[in-house]
N, C-alpha and C. Protein backbone atom coordinates (compact mmCIF):
# COMPACT_ATOMS: atom_id res chain seq x y z
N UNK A 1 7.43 -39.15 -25.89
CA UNK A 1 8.38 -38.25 -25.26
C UNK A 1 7.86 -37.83 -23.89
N UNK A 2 8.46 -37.96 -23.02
CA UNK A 2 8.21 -37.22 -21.56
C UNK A 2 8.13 -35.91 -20.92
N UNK A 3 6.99 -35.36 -20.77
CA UNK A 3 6.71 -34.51 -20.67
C UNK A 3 7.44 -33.83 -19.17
N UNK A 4 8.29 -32.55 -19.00
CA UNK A 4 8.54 -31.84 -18.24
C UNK A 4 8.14 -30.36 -17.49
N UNK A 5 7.85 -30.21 -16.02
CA UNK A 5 7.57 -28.84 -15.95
C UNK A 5 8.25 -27.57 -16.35
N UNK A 6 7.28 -26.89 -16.89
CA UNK A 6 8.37 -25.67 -17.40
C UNK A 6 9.00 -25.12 -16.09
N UNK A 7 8.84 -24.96 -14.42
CA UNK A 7 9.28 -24.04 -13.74
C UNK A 7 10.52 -25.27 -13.40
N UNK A 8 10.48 -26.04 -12.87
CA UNK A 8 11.66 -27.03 -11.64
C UNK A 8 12.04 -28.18 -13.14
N UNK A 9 11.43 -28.51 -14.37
CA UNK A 9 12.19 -29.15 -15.35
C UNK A 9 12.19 -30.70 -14.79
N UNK A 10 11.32 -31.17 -13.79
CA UNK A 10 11.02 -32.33 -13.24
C UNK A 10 10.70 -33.11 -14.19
N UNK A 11 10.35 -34.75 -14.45
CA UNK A 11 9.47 -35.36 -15.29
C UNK A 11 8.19 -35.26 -14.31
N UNK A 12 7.27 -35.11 -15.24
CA UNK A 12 5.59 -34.82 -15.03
C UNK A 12 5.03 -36.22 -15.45
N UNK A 13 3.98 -37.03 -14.54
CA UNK A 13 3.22 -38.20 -14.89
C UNK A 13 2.09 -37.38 -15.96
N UNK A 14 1.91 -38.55 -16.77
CA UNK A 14 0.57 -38.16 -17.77
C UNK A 14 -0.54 -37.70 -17.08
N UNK A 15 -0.73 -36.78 -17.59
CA UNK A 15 -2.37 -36.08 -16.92
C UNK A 15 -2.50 -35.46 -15.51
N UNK A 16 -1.43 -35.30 -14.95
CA UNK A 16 -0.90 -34.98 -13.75
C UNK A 16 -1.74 -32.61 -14.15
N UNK A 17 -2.21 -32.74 -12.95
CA UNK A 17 -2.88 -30.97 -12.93
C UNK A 17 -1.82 -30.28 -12.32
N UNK A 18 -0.80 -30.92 -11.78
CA UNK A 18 -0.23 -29.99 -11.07
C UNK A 18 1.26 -30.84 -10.85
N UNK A 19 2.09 -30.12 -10.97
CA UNK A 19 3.64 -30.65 -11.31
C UNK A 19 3.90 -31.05 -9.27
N UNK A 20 3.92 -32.67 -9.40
CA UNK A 20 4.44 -33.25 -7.92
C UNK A 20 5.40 -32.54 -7.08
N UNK A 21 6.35 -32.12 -7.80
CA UNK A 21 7.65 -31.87 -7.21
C UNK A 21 7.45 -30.24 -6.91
N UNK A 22 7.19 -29.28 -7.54
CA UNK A 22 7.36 -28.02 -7.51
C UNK A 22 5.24 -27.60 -6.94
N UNK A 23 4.91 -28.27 -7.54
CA UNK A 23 3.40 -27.37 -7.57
C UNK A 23 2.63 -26.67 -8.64
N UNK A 24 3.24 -26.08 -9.75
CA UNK A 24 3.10 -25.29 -10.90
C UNK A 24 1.97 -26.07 -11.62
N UNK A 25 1.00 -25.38 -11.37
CA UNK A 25 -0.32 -25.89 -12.02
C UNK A 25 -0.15 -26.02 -13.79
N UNK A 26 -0.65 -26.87 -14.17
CA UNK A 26 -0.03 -27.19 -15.74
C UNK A 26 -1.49 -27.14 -16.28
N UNK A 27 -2.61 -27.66 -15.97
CA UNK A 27 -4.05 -27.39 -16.77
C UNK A 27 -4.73 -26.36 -16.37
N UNK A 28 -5.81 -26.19 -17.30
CA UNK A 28 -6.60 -25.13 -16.69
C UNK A 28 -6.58 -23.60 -17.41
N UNK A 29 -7.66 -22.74 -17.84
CA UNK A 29 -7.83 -21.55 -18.39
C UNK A 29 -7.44 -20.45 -16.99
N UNK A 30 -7.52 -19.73 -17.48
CA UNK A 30 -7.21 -18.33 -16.51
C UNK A 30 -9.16 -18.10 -15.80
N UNK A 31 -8.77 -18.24 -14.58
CA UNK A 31 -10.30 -18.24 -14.20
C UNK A 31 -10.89 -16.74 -13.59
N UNK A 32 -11.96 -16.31 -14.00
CA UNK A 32 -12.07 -14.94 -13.23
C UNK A 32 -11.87 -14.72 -12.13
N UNK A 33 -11.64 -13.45 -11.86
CA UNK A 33 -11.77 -13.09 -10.43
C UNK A 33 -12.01 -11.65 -10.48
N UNK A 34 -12.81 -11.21 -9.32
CA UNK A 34 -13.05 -9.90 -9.13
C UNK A 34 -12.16 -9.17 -8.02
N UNK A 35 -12.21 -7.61 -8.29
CA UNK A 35 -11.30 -7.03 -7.65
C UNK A 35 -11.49 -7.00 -6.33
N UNK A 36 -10.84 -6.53 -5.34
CA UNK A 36 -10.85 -6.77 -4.23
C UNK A 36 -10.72 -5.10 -3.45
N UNK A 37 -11.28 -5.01 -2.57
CA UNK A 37 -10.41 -3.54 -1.53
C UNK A 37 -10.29 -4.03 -0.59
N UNK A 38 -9.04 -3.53 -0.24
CA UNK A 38 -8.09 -3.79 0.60
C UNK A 38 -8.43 -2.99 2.35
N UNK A 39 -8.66 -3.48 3.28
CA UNK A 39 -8.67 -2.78 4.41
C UNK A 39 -7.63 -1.13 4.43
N UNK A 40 -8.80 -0.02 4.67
CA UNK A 40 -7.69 0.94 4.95
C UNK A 40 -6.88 1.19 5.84
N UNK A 41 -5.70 1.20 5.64
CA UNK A 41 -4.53 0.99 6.24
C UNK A 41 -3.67 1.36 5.70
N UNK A 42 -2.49 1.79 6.34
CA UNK A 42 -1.30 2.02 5.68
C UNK A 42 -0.48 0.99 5.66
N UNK A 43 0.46 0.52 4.42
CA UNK A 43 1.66 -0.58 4.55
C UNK A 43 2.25 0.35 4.65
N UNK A 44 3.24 -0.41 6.05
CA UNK A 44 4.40 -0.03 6.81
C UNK A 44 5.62 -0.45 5.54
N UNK A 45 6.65 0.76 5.23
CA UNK A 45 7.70 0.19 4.16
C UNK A 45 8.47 -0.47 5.07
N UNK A 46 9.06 -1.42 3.86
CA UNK A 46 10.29 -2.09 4.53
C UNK A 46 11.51 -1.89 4.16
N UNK A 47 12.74 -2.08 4.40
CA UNK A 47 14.23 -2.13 4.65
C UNK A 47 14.12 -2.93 3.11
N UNK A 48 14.67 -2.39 2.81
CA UNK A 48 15.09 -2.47 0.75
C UNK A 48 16.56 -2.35 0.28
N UNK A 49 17.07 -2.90 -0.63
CA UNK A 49 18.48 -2.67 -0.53
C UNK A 49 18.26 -1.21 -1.88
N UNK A 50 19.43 -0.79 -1.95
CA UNK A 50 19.46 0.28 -2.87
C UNK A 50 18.56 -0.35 -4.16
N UNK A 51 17.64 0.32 -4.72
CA UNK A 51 16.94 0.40 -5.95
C UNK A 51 15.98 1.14 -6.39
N UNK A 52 16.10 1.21 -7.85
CA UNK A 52 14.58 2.27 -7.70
C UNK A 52 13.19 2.07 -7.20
N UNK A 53 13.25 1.24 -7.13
CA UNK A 53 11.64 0.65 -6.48
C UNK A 53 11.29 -0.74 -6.62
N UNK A 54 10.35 -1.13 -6.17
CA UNK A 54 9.82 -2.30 -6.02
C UNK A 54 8.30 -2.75 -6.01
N UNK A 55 8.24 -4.25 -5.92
CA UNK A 55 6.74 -4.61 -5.87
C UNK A 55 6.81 -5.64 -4.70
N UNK A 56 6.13 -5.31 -3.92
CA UNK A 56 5.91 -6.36 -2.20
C UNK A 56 4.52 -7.13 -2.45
N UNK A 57 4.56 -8.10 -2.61
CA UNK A 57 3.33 -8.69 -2.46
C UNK A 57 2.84 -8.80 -0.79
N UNK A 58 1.40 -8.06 -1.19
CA UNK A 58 0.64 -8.13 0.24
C UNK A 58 -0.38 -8.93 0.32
N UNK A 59 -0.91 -9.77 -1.03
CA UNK A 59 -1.93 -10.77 -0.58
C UNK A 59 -2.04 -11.28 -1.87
N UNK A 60 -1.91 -12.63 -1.66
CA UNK A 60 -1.82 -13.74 -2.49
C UNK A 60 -1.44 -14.81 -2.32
N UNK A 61 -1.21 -15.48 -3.13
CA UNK A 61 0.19 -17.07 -3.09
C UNK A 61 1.15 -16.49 -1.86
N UNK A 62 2.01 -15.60 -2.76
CA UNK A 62 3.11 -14.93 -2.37
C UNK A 62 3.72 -14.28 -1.19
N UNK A 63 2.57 -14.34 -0.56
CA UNK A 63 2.60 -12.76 0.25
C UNK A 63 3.38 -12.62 0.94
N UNK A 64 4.47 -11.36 1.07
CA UNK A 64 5.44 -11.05 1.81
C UNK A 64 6.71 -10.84 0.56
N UNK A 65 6.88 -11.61 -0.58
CA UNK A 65 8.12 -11.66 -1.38
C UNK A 65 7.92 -10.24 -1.96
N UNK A 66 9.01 -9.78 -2.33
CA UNK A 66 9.74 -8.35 -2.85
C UNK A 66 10.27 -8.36 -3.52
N UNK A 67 9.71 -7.66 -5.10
CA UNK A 67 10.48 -7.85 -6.31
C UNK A 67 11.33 -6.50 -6.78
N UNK A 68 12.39 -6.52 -6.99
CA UNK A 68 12.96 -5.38 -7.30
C UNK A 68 12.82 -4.89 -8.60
N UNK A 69 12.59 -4.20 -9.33
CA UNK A 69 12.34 -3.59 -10.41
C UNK A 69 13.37 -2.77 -10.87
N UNK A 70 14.33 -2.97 -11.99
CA UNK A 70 15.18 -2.40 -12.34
C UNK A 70 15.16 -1.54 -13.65
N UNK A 71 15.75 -1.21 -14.30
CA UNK A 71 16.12 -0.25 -15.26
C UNK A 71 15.37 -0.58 -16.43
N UNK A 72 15.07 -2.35 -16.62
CA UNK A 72 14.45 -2.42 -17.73
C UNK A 72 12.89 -2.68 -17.62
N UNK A 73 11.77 -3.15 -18.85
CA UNK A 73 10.67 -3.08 -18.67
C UNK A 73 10.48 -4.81 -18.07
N UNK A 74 9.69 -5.07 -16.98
CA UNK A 74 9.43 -6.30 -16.99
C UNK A 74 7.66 -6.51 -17.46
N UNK A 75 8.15 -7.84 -17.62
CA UNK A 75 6.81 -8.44 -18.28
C UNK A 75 6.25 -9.09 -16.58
N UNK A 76 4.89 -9.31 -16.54
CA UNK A 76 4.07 -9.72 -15.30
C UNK A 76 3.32 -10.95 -15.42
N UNK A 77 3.15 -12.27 -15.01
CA UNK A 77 2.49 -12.83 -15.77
C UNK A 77 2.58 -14.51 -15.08
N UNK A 78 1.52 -15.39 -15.62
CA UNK A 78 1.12 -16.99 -14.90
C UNK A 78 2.71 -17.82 -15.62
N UNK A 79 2.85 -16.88 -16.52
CA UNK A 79 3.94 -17.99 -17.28
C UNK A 79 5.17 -18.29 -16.60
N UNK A 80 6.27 -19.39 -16.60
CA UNK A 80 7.24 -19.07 -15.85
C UNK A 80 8.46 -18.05 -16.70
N UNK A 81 7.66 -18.18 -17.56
CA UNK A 81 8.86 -17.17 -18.61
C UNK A 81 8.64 -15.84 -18.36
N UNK A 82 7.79 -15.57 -17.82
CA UNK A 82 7.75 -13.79 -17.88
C UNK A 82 8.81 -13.26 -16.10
N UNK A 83 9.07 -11.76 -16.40
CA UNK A 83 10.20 -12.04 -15.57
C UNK A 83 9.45 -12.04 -14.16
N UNK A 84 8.48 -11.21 -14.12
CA UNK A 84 7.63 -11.79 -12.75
C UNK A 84 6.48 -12.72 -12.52
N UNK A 85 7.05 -13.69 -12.39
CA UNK A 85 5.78 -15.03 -12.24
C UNK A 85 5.13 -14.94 -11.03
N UNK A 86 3.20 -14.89 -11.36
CA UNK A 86 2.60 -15.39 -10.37
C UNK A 86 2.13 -16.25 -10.61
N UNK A 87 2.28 -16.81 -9.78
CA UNK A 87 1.76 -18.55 -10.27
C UNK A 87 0.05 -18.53 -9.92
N UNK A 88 -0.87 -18.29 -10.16
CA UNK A 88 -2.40 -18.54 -9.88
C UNK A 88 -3.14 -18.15 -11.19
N UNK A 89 -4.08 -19.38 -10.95
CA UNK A 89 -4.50 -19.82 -12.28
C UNK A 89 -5.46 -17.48 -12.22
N UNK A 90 -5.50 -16.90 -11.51
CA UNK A 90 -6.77 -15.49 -12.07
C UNK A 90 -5.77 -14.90 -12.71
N UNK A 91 -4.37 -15.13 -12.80
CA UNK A 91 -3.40 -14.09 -13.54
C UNK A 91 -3.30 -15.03 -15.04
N UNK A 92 -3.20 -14.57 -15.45
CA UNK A 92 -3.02 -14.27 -17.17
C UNK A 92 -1.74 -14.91 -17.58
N UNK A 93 -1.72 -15.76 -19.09
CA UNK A 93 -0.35 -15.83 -18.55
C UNK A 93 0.62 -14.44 -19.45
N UNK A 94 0.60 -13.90 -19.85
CA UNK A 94 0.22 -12.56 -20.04
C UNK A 94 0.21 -11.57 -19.61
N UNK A 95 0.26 -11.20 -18.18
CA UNK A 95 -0.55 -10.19 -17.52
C UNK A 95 -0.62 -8.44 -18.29
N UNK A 96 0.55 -8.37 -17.43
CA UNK A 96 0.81 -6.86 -17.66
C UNK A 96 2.26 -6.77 -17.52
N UNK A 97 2.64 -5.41 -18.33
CA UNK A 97 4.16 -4.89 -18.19
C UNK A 97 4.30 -3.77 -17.40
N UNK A 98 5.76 -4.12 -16.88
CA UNK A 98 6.07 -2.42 -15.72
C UNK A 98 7.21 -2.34 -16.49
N UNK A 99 7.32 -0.57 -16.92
CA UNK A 99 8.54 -0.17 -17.15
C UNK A 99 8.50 0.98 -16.37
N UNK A 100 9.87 1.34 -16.96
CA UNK A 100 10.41 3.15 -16.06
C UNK A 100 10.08 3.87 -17.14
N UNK A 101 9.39 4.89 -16.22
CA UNK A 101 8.59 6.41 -17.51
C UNK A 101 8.98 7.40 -16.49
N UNK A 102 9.88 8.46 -17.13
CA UNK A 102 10.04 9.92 -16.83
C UNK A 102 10.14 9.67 -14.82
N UNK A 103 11.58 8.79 -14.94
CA UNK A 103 11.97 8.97 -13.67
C UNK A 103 11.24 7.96 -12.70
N UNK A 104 10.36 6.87 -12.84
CA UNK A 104 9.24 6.39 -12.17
C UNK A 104 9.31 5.00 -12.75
N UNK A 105 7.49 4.46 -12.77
CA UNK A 105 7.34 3.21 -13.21
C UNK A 105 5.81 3.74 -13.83
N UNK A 106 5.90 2.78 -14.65
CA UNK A 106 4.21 2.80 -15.28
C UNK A 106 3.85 1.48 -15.46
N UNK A 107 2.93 1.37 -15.48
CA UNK A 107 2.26 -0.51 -15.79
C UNK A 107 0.76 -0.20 -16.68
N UNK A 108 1.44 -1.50 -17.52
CA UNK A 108 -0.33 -1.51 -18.44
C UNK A 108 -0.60 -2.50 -18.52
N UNK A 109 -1.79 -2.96 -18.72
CA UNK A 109 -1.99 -4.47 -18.80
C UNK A 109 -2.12 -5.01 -19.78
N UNK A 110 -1.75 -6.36 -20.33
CA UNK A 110 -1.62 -6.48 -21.92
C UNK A 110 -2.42 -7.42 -22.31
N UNK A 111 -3.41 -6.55 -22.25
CA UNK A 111 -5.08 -7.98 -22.77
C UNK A 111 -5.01 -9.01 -21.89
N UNK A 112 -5.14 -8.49 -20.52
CA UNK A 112 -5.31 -9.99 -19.50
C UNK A 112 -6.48 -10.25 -19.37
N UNK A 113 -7.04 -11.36 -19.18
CA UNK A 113 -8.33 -12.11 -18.97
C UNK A 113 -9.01 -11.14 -17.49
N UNK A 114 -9.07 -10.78 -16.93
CA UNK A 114 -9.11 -10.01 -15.43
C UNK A 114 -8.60 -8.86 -15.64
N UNK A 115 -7.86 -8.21 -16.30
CA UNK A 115 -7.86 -7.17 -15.67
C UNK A 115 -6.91 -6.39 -14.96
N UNK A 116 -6.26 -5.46 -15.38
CA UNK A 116 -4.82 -4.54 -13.85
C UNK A 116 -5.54 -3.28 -13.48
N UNK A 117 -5.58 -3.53 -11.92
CA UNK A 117 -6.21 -2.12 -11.37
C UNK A 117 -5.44 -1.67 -10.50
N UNK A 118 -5.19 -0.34 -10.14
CA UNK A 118 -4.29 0.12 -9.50
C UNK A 118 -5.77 0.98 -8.50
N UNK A 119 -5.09 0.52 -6.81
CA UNK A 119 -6.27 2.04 -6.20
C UNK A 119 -7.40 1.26 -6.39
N UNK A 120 -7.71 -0.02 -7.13
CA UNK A 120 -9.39 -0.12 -6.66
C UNK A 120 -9.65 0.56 -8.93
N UNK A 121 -9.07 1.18 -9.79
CA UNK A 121 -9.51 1.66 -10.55
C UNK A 121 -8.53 0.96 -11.46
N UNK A 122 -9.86 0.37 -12.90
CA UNK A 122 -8.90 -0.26 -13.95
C UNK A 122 -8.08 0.31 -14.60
N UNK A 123 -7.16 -0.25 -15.27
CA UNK A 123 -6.38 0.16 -15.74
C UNK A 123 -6.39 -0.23 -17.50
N UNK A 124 -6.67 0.86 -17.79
CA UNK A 124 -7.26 0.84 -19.34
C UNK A 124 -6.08 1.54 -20.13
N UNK A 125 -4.69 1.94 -20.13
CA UNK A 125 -3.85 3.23 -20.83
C UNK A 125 -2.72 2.30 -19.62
N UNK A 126 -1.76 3.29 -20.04
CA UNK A 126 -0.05 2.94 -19.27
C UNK A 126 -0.57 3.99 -17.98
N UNK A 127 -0.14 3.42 -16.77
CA UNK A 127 -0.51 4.41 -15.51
C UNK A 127 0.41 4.26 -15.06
N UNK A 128 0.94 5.69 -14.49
CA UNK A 128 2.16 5.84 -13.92
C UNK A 128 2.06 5.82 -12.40
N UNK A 129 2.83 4.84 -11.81
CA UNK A 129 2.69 4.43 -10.45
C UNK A 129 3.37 5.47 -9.23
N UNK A 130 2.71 5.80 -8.39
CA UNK A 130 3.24 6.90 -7.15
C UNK A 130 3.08 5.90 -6.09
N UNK A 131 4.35 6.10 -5.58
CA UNK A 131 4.32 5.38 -4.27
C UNK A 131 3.52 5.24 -3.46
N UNK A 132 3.43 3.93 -2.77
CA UNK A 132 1.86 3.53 -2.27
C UNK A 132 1.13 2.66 -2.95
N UNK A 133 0.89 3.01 -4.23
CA UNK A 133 0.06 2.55 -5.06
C UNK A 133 -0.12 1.06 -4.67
N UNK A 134 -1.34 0.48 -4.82
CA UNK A 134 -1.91 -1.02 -5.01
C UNK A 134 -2.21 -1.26 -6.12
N UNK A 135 -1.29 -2.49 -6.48
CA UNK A 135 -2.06 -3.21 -8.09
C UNK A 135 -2.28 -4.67 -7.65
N UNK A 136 -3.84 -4.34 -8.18
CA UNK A 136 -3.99 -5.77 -8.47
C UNK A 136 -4.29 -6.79 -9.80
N UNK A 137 -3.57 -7.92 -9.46
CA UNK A 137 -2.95 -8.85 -10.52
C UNK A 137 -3.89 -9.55 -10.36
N UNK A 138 -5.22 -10.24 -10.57
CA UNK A 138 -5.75 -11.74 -10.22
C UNK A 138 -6.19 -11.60 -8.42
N UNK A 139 -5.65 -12.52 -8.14
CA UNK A 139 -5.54 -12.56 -6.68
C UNK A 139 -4.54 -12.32 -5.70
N UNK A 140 -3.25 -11.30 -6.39
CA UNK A 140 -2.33 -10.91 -6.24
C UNK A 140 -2.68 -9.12 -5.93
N UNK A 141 -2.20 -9.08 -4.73
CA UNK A 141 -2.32 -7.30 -4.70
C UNK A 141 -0.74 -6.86 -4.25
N UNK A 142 -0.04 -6.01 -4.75
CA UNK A 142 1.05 -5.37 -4.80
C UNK A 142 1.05 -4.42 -4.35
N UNK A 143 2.10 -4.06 -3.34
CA UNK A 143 2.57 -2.77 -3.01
C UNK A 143 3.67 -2.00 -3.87
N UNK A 144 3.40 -0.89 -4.36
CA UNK A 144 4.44 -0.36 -5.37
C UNK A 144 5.25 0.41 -4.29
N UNK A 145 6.38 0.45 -4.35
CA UNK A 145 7.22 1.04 -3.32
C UNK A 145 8.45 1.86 -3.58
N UNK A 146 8.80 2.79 -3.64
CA UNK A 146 9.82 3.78 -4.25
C UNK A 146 11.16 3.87 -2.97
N UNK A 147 12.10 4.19 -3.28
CA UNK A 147 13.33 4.17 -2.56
C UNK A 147 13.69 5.34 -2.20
């Protein structure tokens, strides 16, 4: 049977590390990585359409894309099934969940290989996010951003 990528649904050659057509790394464990601090600085917000908030990636794969975060809880994670995919092998496929708590957002991390730190500080319990906030995912750092 012929094997397909889970993200673009391409056919994949045998033994292939990384899907030709799309990129989506297919082998490989979740590899460590350590946390990072971020130059102090302020991120400048950006022009958002109506929502309760968001996640801006400021350094990673990604950097620059803006995820909107809505009403329900999202899952975080390497998989393409979770609703926010980062694709790099330090994220989990697993990561962590964001939901809305008492008007806001909270995120916990759900037994990731690495780790969710918000601020430079792990994240061990559900932490409720205040605008500004930095999380980092792997090699993914997020701007949490309120409307």
């Amino acid at each position: 049977m012929t094997e397909r990528c889970p993200v673009c649904s391409n056919e994949l050659p045998p033994d292939a590390p990384a899907c030709p057509h799309c990129g989506f790394k297919l082998l490989g464990s979740t590899q460590r990585f350590e946390p990072v601090t971020l130059p102090d600085e302020s991120f400048a917000p950006e022009a958002k359409p109506a929502a309760a908030a968001a996640l801006r990636v400021v350094r990673g794969p990604q950097t620059g894309v803006t995820i909107q975060l809505g009403d329900a809880p999202q899952t975080i994670g390497r998989s393409p099934q979770r609703d926010v995919f980062l694709n790099d092998m330090t994220v989990s496929r697993e990561h962590a969940l964001i939901e809305p708590c008492d008007g806001g957002y909270a995120i916990h991390d759900t037994n990731s290989f690495n780790g969710v730190w918000v601020n430079n500080d792990s994240v061990d319990a559900p932490r409720k996010l205040v605008d500004g906030d930095v999380i980092q995912i792997g090699a993914f750092c997020l701007l949490y951003q309120e409307e």
